[in-house]
PDB file of N, CA and C in Angstrom:
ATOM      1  N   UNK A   1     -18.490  24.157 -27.598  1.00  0.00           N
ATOM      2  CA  UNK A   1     -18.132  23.389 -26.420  1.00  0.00           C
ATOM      3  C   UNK A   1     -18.310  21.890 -26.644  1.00  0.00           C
ATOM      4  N   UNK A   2     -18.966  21.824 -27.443  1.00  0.00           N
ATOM      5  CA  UNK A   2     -19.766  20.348 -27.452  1.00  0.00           C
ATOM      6  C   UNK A   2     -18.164  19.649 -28.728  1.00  0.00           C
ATOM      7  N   UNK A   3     -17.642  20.295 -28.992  1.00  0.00           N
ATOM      8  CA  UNK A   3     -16.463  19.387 -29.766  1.00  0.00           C
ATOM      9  C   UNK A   3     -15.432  19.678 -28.981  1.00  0.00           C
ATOM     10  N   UNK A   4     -15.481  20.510 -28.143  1.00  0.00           N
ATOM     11  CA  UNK A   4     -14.051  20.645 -26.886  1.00  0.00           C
ATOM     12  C   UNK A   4     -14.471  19.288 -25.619  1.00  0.00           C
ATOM     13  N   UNK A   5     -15.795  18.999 -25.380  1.00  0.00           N
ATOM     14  CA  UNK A   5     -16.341  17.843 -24.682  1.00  0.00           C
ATOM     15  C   UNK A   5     -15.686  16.162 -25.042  1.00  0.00           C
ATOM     16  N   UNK A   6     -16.230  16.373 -26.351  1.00  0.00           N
ATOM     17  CA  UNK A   6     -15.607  15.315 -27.407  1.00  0.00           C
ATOM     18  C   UNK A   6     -14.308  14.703 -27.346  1.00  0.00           C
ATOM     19  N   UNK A   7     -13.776  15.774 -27.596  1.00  0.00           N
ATOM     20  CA  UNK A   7     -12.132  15.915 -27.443  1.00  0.00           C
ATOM     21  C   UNK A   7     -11.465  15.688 -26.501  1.00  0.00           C
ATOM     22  N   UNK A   8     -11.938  16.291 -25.301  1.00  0.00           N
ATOM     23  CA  UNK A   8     -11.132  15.315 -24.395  1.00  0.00           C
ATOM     24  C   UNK A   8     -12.067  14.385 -23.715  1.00  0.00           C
ATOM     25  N   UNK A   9     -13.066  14.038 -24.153  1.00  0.00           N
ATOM     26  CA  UNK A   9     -13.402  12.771 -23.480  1.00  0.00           C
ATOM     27  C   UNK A   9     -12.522  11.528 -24.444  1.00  0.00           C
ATOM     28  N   UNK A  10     -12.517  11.422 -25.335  1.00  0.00           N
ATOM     29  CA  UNK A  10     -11.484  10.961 -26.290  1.00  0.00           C
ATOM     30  C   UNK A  10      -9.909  10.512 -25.902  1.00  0.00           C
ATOM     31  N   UNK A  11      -9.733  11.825 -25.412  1.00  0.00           N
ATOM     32  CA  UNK A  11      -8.295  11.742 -24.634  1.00  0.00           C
ATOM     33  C   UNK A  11      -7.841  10.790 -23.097  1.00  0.00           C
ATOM     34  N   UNK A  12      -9.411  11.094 -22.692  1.00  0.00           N
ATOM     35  CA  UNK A  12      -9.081  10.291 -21.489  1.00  0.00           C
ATOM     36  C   UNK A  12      -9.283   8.877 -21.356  1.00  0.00           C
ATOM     37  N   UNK A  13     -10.132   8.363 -22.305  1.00  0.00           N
ATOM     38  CA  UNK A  13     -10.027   6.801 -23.383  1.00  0.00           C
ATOM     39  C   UNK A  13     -10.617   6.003 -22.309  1.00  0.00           C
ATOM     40  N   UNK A  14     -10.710   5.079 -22.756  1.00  0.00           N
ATOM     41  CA  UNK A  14     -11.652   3.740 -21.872  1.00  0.00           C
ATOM     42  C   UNK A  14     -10.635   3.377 -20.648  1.00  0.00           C
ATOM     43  N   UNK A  15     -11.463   3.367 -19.633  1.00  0.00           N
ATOM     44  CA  UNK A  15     -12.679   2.630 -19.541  1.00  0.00           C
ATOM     45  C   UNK A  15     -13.566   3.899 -19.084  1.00  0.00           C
ATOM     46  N   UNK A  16     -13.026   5.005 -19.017  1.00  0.00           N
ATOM     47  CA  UNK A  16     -13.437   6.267 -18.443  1.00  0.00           C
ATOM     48  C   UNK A  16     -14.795   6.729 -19.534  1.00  0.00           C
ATOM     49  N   UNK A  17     -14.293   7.138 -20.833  1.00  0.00           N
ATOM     50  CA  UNK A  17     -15.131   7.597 -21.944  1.00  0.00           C
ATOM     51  C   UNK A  17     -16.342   6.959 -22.135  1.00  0.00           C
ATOM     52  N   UNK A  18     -16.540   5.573 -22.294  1.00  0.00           N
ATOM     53  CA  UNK A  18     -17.536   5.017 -22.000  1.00  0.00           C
ATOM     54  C   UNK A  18     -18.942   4.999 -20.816  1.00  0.00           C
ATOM     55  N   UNK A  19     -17.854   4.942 -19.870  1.00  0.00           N
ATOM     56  CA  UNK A  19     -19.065   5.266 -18.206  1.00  0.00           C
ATOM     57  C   UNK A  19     -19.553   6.397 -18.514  1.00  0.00           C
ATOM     58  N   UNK A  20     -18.646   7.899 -18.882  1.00  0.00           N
ATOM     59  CA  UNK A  20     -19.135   9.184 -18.532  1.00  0.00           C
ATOM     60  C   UNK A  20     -20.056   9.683 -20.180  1.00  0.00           C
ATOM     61  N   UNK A  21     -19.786   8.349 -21.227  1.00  0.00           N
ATOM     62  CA  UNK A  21     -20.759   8.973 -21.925  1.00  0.00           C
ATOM     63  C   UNK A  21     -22.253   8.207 -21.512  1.00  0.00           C
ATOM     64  N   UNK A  22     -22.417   7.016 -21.039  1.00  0.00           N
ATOM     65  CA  UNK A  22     -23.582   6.604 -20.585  1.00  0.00           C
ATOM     66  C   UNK A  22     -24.207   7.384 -19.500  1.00  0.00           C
ATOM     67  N   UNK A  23     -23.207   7.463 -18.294  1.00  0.00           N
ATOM     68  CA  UNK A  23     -23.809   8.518 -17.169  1.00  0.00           C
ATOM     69  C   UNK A  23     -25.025   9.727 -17.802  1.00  0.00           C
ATOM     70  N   UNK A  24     -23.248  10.816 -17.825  1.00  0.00           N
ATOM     71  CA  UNK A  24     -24.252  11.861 -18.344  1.00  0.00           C
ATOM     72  C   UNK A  24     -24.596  12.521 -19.672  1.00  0.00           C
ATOM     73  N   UNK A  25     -24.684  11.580 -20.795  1.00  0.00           N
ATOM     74  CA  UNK A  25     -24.940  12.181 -22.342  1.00  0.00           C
ATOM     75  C   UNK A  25     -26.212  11.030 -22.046  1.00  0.00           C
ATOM     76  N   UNK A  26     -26.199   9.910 -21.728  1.00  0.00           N
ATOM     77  CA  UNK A  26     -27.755   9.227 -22.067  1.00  0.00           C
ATOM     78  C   UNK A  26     -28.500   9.089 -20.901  1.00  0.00           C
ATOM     79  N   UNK A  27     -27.689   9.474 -19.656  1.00  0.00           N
ATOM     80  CA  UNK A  27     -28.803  10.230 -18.184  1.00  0.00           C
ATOM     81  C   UNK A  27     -28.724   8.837 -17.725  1.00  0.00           C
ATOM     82  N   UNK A  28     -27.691   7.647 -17.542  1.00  0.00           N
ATOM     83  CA  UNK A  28     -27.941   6.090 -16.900  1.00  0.00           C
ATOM     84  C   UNK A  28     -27.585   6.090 -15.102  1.00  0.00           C
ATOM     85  N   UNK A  29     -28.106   5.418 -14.691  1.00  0.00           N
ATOM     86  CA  UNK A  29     -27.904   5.482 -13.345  1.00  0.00           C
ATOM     87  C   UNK A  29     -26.580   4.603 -13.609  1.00  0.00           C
ATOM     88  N   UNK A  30     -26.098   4.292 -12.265  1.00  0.00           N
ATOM     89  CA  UNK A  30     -24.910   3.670 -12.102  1.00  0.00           C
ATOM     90  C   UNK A  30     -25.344   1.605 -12.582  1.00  0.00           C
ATOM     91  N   UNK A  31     -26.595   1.321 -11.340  1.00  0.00           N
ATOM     92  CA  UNK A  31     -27.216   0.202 -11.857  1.00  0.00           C
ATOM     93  C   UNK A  31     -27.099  -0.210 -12.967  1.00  0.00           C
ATOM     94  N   UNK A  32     -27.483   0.869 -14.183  1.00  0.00           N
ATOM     95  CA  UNK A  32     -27.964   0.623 -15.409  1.00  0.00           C
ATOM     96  C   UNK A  32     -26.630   0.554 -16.830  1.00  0.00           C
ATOM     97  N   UNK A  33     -25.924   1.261 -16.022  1.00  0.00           N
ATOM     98  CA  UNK A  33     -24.406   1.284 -16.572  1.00  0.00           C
ATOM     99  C   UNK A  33     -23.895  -0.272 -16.456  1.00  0.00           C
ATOM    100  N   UNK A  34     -24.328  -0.401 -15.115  1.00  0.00           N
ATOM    101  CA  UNK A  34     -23.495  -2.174 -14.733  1.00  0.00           C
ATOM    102  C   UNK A  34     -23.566  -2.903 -15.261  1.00  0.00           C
ATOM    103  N   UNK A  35     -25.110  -2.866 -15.201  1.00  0.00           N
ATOM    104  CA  UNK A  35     -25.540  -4.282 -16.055  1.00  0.00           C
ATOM    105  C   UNK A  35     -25.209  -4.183 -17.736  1.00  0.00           C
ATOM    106  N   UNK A  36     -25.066  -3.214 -18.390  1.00  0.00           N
ATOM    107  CA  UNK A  36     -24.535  -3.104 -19.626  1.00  0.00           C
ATOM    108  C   UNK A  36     -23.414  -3.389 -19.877  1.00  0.00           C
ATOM    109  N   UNK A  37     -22.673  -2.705 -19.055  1.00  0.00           N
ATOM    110  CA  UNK A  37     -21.081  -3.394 -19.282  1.00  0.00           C
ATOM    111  C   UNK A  37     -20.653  -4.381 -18.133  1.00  0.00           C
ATOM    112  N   UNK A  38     -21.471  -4.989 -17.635  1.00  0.00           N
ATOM    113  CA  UNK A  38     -21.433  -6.590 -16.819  1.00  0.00           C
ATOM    114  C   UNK A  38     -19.951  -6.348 -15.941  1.00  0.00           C
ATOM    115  N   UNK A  39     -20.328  -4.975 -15.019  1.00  0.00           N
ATOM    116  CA  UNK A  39     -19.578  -4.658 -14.114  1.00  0.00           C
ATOM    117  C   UNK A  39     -19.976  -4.337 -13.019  1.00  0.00           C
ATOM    118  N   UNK A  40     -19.604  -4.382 -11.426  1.00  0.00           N
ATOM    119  CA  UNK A  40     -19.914  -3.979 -10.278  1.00  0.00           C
ATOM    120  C   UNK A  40     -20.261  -2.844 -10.584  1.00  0.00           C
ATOM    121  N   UNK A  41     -21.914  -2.320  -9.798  1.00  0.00           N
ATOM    122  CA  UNK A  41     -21.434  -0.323  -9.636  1.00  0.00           C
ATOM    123  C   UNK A  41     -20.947   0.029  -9.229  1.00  0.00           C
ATOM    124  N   UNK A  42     -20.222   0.025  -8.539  1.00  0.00           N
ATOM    125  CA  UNK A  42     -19.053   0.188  -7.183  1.00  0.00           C
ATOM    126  C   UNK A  42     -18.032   0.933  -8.454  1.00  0.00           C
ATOM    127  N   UNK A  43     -17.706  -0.132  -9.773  1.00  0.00           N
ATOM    128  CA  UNK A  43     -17.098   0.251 -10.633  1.00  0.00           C
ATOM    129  C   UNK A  43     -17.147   1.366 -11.259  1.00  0.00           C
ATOM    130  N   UNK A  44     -18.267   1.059 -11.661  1.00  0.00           N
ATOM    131  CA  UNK A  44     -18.938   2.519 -12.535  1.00  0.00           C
ATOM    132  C   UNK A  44     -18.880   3.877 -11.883  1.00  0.00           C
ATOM    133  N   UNK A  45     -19.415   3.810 -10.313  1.00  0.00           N
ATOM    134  CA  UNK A  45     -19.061   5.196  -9.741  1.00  0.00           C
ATOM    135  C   UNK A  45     -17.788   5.660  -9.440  1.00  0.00           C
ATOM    136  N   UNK A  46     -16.872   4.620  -9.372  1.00  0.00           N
ATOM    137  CA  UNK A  46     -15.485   5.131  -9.146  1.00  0.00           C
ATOM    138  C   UNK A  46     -15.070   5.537 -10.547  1.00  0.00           C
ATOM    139  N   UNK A  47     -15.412   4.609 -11.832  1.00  0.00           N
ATOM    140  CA  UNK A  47     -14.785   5.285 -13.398  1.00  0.00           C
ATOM    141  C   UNK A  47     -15.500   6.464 -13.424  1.00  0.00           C
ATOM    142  N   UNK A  48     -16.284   7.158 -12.942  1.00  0.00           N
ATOM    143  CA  UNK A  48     -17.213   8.434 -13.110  1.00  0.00           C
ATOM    144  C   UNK A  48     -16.239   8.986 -12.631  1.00  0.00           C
ATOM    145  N   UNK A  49     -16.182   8.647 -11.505  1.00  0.00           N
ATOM    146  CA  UNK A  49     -15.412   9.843 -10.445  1.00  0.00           C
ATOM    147  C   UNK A  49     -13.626  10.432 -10.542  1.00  0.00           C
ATOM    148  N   UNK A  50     -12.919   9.449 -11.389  1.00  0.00           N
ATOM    149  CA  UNK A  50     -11.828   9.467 -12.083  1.00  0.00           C
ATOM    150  C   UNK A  50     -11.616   9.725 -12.984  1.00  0.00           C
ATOM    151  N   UNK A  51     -12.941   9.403 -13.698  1.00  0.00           N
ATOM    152  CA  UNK A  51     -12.944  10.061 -15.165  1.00  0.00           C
ATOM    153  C   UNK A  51     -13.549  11.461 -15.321  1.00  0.00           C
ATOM    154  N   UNK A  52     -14.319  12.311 -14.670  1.00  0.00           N
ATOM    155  CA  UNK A  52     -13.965  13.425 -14.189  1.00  0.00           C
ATOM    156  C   UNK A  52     -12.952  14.165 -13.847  1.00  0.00           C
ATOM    157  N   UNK A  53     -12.008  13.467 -13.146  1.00  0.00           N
ATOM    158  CA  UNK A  53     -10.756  14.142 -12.601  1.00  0.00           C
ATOM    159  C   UNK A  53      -9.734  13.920 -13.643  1.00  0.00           C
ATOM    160  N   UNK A  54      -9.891  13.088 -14.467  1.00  0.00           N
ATOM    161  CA  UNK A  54      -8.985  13.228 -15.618  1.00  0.00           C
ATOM    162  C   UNK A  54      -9.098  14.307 -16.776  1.00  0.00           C
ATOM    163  N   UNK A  55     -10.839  13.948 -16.927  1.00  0.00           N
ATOM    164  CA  UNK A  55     -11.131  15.327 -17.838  1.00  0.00           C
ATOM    165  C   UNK A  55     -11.137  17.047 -17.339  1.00  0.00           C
ATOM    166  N   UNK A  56     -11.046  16.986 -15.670  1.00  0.00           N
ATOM    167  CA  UNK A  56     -10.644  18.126 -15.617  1.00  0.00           C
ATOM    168  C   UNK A  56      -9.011  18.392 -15.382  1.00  0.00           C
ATOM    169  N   UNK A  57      -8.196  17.333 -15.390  1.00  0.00           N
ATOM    170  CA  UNK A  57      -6.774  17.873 -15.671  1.00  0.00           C
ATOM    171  C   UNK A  57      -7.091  17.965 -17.106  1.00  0.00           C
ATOM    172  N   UNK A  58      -7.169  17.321 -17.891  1.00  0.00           N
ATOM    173  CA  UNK A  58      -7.352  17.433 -19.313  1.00  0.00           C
ATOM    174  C   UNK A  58      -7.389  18.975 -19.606  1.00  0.00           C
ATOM    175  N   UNK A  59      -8.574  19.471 -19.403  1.00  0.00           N
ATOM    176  CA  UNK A  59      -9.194  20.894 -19.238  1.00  0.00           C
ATOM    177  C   UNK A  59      -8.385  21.950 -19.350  1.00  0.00           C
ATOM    178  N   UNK A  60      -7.828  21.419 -17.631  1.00  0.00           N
ATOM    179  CA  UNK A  60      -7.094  22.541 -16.966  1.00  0.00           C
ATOM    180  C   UNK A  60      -5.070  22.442 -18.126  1.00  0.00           C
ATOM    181  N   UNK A  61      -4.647  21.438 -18.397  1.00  0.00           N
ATOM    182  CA  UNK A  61      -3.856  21.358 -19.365  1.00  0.00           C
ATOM    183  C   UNK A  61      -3.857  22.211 -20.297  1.00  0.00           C
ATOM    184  N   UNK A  62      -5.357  22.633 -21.321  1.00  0.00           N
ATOM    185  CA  UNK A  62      -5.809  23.318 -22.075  1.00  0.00           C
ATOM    186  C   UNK A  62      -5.731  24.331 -21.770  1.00  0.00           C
ATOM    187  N   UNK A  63      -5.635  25.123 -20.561  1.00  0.00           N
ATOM    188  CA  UNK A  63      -5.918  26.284 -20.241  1.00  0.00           C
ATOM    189  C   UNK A  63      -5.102  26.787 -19.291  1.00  0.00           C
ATOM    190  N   UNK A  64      -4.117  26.145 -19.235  1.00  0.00           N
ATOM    191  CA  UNK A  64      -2.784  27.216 -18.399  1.00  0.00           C
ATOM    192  C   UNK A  64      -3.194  27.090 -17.017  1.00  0.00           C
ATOM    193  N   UNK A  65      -4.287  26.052 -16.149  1.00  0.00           N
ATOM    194  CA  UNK A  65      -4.336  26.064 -15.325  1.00  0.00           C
ATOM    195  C   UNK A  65      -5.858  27.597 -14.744  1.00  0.00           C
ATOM    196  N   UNK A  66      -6.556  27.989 -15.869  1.00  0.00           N
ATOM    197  CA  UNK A  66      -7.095  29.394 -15.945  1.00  0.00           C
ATOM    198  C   UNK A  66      -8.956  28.582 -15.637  1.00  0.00           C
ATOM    199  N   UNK A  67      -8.727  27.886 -15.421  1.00  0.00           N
ATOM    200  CA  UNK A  67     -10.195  26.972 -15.590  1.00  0.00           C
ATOM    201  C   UNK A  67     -11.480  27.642 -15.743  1.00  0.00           C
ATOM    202  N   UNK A  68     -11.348  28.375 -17.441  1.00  0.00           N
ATOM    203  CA  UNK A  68     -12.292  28.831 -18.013  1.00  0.00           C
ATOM    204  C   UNK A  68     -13.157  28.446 -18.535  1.00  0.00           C
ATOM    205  N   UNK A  69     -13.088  26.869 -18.150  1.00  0.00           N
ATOM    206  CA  UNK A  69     -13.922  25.710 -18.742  1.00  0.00           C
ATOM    207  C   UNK A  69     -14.987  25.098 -17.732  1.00  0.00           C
ATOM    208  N   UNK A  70     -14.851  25.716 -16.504  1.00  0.00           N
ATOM    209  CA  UNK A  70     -15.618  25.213 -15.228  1.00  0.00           C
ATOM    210  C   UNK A  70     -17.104  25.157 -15.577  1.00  0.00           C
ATOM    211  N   UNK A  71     -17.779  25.953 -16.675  1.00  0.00           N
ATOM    212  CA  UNK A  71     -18.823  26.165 -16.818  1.00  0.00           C
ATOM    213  C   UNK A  71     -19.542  24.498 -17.793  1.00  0.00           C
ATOM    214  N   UNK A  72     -18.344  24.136 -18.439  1.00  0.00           N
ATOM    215  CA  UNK A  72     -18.747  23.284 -19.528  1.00  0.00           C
ATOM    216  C   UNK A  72     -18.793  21.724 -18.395  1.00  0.00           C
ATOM    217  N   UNK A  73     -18.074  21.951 -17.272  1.00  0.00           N
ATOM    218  CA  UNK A  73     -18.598  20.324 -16.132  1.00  0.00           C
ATOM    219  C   UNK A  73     -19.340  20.830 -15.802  1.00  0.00           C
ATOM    220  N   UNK A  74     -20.199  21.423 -15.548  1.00  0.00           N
ATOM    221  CA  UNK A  74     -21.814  21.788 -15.092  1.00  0.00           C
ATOM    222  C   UNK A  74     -22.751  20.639 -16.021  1.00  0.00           C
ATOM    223  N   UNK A  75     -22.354  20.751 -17.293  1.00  0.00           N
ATOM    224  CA  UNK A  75     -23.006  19.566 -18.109  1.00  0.00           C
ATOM    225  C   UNK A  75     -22.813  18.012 -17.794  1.00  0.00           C
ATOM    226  N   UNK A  76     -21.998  17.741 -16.767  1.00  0.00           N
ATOM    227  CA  UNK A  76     -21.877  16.388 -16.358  1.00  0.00           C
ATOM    228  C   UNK A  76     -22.425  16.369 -14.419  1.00  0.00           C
ATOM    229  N   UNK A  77     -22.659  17.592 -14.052  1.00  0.00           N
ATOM    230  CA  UNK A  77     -23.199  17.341 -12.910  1.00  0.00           C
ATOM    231  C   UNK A  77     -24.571  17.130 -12.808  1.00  0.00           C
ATOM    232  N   UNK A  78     -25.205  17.593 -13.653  1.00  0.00           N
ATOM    233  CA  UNK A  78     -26.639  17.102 -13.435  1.00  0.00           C
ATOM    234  C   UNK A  78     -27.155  17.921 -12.242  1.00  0.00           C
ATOM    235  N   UNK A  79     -28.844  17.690 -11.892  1.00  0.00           N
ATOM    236  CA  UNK A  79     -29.497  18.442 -10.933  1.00  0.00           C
ATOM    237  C   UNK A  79     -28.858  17.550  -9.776  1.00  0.00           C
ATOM    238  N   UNK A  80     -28.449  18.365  -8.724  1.00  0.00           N
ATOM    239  CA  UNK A  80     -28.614  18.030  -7.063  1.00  0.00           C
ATOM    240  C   UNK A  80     -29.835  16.650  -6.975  1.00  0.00           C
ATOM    241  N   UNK A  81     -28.941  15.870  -6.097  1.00  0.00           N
ATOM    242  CA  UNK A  81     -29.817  14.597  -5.636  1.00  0.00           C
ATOM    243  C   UNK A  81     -29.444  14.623  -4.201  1.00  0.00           C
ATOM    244  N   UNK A  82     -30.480  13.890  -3.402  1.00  0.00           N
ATOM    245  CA  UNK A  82     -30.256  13.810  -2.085  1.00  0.00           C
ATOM    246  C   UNK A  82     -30.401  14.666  -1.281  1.00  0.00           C
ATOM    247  N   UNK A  83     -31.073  16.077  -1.787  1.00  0.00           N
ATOM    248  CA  UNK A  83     -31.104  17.226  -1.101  1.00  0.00           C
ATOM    249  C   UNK A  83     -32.171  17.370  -0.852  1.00  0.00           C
ATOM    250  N   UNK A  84     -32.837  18.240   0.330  1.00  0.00           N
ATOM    251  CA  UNK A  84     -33.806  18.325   0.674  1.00  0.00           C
ATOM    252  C   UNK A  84     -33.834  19.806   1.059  1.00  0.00           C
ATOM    253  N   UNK A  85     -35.056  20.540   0.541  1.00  0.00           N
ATOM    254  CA  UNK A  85     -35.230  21.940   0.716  1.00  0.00           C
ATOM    255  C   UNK A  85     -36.212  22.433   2.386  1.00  0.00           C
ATOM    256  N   UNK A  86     -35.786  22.865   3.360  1.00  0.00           N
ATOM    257  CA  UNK A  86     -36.343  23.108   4.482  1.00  0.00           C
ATOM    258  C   UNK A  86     -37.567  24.220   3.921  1.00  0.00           C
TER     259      UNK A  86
END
């Protein structure tokens, strides 16, 4: 999985590949993204959030639309934030 990751993060090319490898391969908050690439976060969460949706057309391209790959974006969601357990 980890060279099918590769691959299309590759495909979906900057400015996307960059944010989503800082996000979630080195765990950066959005803040911490900014100030590295001397951009609004505003920026950074929207290239996350597009660059997601590119890598899952990407995906889904790969796969006839069969999204047998749903398991491998689990690795870019990370644990639940903002939640609170009653």
């Amino acid at each position: 999985m980890a060279a099918l990751t590769r691959e299309v993060l590759e495909e979906v090319g900057e400015p996307y590949q960059r944010v989503l490898e800082l996000r979630y391969f080195e765990d950066r908050s959005a803040a911490e993204i900014a100030r590295e690439l001397d951009i609004p976060p505003g920026t950074v969460r929207w290239r996350c959030h597009e660059g997601l949706e590119r890598v899952r057309v990407a995906l889904d391209e790969r796969s006839d639309g069969q999204r047998p790959w749903r398991g491998l974006l689990l690795a870019f969601a990370g644990p639940p934030t903002g939640l609170e357990l009653a």
